[in-house]
Protein backbone atom coordinates (compact mmCIF):
# COMPACT_ATOMS: atom_id res chain seq x y z
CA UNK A 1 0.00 0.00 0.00
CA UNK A 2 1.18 3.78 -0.21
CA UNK A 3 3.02 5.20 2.77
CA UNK A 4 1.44 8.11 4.37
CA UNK A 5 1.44 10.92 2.70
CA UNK A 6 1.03 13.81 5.29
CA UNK A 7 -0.96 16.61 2.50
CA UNK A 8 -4.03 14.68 2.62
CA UNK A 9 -4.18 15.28 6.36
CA UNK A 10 -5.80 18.52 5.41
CA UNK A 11 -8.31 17.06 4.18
CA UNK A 12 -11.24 17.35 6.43
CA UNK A 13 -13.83 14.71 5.04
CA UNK A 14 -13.05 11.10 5.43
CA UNK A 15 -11.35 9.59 2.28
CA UNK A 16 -13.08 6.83 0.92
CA UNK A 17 -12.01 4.31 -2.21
CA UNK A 18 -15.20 2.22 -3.55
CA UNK A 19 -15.06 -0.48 -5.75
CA UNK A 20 -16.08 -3.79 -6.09
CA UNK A 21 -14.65 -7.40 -6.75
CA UNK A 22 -16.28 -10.72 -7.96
CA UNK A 23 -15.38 -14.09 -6.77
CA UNK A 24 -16.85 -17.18 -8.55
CA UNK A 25 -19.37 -19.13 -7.00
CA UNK A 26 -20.91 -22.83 -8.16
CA UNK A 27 -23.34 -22.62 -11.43
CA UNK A 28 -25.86 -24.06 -8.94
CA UNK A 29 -26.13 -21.12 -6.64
CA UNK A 30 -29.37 -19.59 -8.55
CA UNK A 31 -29.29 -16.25 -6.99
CA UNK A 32 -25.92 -15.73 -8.41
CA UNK A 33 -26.41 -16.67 -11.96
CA UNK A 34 -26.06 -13.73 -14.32
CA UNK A 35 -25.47 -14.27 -17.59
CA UNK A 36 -25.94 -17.06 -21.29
CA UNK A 37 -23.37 -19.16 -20.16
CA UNK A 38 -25.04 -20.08 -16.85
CA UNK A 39 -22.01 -18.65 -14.52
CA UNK A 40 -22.29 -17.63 -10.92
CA UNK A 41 -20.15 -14.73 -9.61
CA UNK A 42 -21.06 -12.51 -6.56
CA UNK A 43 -19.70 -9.23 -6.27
CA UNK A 44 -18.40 -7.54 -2.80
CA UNK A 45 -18.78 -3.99 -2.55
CA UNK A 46 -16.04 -2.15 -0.46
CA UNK A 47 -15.80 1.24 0.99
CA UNK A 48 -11.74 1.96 2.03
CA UNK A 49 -10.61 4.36 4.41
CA UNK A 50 -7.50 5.47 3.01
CA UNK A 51 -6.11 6.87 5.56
CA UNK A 52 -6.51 4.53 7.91
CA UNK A 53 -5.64 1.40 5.29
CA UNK A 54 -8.75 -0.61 6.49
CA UNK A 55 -12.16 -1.07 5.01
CA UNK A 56 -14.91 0.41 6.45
CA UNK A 57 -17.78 -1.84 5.41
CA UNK A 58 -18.50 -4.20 2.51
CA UNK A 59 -21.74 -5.54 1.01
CA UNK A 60 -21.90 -8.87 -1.27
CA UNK A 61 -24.38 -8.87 -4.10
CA UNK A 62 -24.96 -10.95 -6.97
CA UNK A 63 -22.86 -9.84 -9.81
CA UNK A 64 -25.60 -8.33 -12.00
CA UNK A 65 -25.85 -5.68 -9.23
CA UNK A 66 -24.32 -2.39 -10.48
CA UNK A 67 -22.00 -0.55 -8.53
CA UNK A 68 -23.25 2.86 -8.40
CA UNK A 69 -26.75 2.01 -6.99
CA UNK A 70 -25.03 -0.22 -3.90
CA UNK A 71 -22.73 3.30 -3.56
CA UNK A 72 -26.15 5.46 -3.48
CA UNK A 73 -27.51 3.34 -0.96
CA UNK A 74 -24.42 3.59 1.54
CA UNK A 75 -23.80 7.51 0.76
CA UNK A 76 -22.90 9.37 4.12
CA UNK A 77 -22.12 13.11 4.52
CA UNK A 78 -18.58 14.47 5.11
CA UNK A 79 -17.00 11.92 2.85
CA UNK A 80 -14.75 12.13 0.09
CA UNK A 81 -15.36 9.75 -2.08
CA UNK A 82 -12.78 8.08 -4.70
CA UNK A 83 -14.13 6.11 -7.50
CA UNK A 84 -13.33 4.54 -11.20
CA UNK A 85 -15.50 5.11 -14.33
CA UNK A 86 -17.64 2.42 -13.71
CA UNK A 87 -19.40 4.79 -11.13
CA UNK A 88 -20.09 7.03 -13.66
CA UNK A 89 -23.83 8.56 -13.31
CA UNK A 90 -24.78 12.46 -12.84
CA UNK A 91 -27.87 11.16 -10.98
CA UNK A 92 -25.13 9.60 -8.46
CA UNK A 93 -22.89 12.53 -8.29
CA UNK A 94 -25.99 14.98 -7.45
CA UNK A 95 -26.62 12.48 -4.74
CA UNK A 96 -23.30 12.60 -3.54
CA UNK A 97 -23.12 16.74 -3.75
CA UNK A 98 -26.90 16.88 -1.62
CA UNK A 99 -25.55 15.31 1.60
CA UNK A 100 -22.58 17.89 1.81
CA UNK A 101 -19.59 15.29 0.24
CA UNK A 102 -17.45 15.12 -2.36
CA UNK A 103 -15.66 13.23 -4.86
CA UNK A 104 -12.96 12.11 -7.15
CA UNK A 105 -13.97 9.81 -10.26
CA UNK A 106 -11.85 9.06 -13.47
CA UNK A 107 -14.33 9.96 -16.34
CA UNK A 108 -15.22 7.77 -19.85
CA UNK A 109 -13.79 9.39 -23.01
CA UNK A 110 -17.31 9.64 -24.06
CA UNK A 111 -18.74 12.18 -21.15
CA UNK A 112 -20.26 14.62 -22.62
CA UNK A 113 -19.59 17.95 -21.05
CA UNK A 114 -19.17 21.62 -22.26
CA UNK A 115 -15.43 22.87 -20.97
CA UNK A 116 -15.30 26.78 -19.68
CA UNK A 117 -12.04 28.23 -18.30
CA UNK A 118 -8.89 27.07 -18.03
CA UNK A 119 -6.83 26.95 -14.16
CA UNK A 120 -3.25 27.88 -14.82
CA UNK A 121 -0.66 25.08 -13.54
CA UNK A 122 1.92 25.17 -11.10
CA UNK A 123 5.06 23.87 -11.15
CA UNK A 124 4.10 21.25 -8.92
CA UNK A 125 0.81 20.43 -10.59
CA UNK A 126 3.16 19.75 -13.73
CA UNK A 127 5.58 17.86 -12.06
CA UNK A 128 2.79 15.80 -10.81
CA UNK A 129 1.74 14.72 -13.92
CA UNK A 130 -1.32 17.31 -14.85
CA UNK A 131 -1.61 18.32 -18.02
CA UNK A 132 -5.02 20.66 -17.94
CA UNK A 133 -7.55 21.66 -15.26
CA UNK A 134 -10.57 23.38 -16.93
CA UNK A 135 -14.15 24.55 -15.53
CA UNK A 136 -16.96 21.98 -17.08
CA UNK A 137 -20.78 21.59 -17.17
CA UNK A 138 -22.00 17.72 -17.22
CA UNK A 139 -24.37 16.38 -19.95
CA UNK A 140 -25.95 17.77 -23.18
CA UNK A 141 -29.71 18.37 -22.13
CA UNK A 142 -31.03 20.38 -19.14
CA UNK A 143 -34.27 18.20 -19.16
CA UNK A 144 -32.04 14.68 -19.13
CA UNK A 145 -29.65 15.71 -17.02
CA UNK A 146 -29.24 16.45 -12.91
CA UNK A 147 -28.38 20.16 -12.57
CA UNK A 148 -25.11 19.81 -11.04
CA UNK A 149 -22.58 23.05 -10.38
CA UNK A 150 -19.69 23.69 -12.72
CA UNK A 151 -17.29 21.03 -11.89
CA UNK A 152 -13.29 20.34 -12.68
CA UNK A 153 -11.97 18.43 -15.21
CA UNK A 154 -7.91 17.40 -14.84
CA UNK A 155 -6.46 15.55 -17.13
CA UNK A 156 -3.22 13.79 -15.69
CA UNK A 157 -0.60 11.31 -17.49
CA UNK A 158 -0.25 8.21 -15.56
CA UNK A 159 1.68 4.80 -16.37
CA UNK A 160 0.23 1.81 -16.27
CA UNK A 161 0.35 -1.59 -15.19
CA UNK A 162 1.89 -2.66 -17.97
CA UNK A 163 4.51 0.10 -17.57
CA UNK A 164 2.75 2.52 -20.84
CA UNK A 165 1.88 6.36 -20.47
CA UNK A 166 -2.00 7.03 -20.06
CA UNK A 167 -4.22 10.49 -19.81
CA UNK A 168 -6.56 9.95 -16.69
CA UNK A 169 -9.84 12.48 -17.20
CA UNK A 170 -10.60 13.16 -13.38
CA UNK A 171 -13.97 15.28 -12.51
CA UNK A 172 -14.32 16.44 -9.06
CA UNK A 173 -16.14 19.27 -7.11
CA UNK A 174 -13.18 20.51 -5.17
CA UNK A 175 -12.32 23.74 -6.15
CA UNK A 176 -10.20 24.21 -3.42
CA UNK A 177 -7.75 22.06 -3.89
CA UNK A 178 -4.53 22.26 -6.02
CA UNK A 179 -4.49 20.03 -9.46
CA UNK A 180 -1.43 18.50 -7.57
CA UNK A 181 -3.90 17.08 -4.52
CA UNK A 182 -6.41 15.89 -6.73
CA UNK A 183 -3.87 13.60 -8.89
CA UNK A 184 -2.42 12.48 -5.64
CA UNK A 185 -6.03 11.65 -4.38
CA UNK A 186 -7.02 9.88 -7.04
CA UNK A 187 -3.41 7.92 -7.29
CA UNK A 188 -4.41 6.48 -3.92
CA UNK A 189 -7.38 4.73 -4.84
CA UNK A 190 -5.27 2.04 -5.88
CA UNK A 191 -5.06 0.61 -1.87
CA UNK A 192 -8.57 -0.82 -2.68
CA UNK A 193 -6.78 -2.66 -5.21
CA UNK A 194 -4.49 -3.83 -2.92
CA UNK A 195 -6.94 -5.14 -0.40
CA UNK A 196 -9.25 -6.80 -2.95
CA UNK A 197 -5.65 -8.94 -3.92
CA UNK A 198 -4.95 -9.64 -0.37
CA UNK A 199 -8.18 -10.69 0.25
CA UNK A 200 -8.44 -13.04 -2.37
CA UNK A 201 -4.73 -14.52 -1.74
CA UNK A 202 -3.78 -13.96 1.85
CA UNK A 203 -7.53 -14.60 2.93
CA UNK A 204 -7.95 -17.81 1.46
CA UNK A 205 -11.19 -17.07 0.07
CA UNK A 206 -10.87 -20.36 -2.65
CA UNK A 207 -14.46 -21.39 -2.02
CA UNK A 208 -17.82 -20.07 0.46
CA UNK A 209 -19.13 -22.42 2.97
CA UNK A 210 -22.58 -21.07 2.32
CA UNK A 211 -24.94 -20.81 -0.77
CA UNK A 212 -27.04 -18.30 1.13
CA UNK A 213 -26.25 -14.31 0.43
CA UNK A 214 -26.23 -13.70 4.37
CA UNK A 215 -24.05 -16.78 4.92
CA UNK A 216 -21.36 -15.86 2.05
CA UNK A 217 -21.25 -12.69 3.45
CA UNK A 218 -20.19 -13.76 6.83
CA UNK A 219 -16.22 -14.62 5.66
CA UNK A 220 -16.03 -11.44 4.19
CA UNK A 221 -16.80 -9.75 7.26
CA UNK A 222 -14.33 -12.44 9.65
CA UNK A 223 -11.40 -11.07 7.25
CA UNK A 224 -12.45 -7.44 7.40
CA UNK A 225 -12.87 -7.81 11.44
CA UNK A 226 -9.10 -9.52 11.01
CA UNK A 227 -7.83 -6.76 9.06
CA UNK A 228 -9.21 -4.21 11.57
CA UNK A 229 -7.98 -5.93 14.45
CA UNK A 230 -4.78 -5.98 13.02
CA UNK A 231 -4.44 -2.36 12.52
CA UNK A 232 -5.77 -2.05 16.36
CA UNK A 233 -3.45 -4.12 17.60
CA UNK A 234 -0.27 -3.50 15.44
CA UNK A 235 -0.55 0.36 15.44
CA UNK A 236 -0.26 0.05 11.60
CA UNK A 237 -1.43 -0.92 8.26
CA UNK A 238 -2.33 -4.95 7.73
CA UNK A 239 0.44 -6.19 5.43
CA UNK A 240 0.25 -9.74 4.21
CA UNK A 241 2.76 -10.92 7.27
């Protein structure tokens, strides 16, 4: 996971990754089966403090269920929420804005949106990997689309995985934050990454002991109890030792 990185202790909402993670589950478990070829994969739905390198909650679904409406029905205020572009739905980030938090998401190509001013870069936003921050307005139509405030859109160069460069489109609310914060934000949400491998490997989770939603649930919650406990106890963030 990423060391500490003391700027984003001025950040005064609590800094939340979400994403979600399937595991494969026997053809036979009915509730679970989501597609032609008859497979059954249930998906966990995680919430990650960032700071605090522990997840907060988690709720398993079948894997049909989308992502954003399991995120709509967990929203809290004061949070800061980091997300990928599969959360990508105005009616969601109006939601998000109407209980006084914010967020971070990495935007599809194909958002429409009509870009305004541009926000001169520092020398630090550049060396951070930002290319542009400009003012934009969501969506194409006022009667299909949430009336949300002008936003920002920063576009940052990344590298990959596989070691290549990459333009990340990030849209957040946060005005008040330099192009530098929001890049290092965003480059954080990775640690959910990171848990959903440990969890998988370290964990053990090779099969559920339970066919029942409730009762598959239950060993994702006796490894995020672990995980907490482990924090408690060691004073720092769970590694796989």
């Amino acid at each position: 996971m990423h060391a500490h990185d003391a700027r984003l202790d001025e950040l005064t909402q609590k800094l939340l990754a979400v994403d979600g993670t399937f595991f494969t589950v026997a053809p036979r478990i009915a509730w679970a089966v989501y597609n032609s070829t008859k497979t059954g994969s249930v998906r966990a739905h995680v919430h990650f403090d960032i700071l605090q390198g522990v997840p907060e909650q988690a709720t398993l679904t079948a894997g049909k269920e989308g992502e954003g409406q399991q995120l709509r029905n967990a929203l809290a205020p004061r949070c800061f929420y980091v997300v990928d572009r599969g959360f990508q739905s105005y009616e969601l980030l109006g939601d998000i804005l109407a209980i006084n938090s914010s967020f971070v998401i990495r935007l599809r190509k194909s958002a429409s949106c009509d870009i305004g001013d541009h926000r001169p870069l520092t020398a630090e936003d550049r060396a951070s990997g930002v290319v542009s921050d400009s003012t934009v307005r969501l969506g194409r139509r006022d009667d299909q689309t949430p009336k949300l405030p002008p936003l920002r859109r920063v576009e940052v160069t990344a590298t990959s995985r596989e070691g290549k460069s990459i333009t990340l489109i990030l849209l957040t609310d946060r005005v008040d934050l330099s192009d530098s914060m929001i890049a290092l934000i965003y480059q954080h949400r990775r640690q959910i990454e990171l848990f959903f491998r440990w969890l998988k490997c370290m964990a053990c989770f090779k099969h559920f002991f339970s066919e029942s939603p409730s009762g598959m649930t239950l060993p994702i919650y006796i490894a995020i109890l672990g995980t907490l406990l482990i924090a408690v106890s060691t004073g720092a963030k769970p590694s796989s030792y």
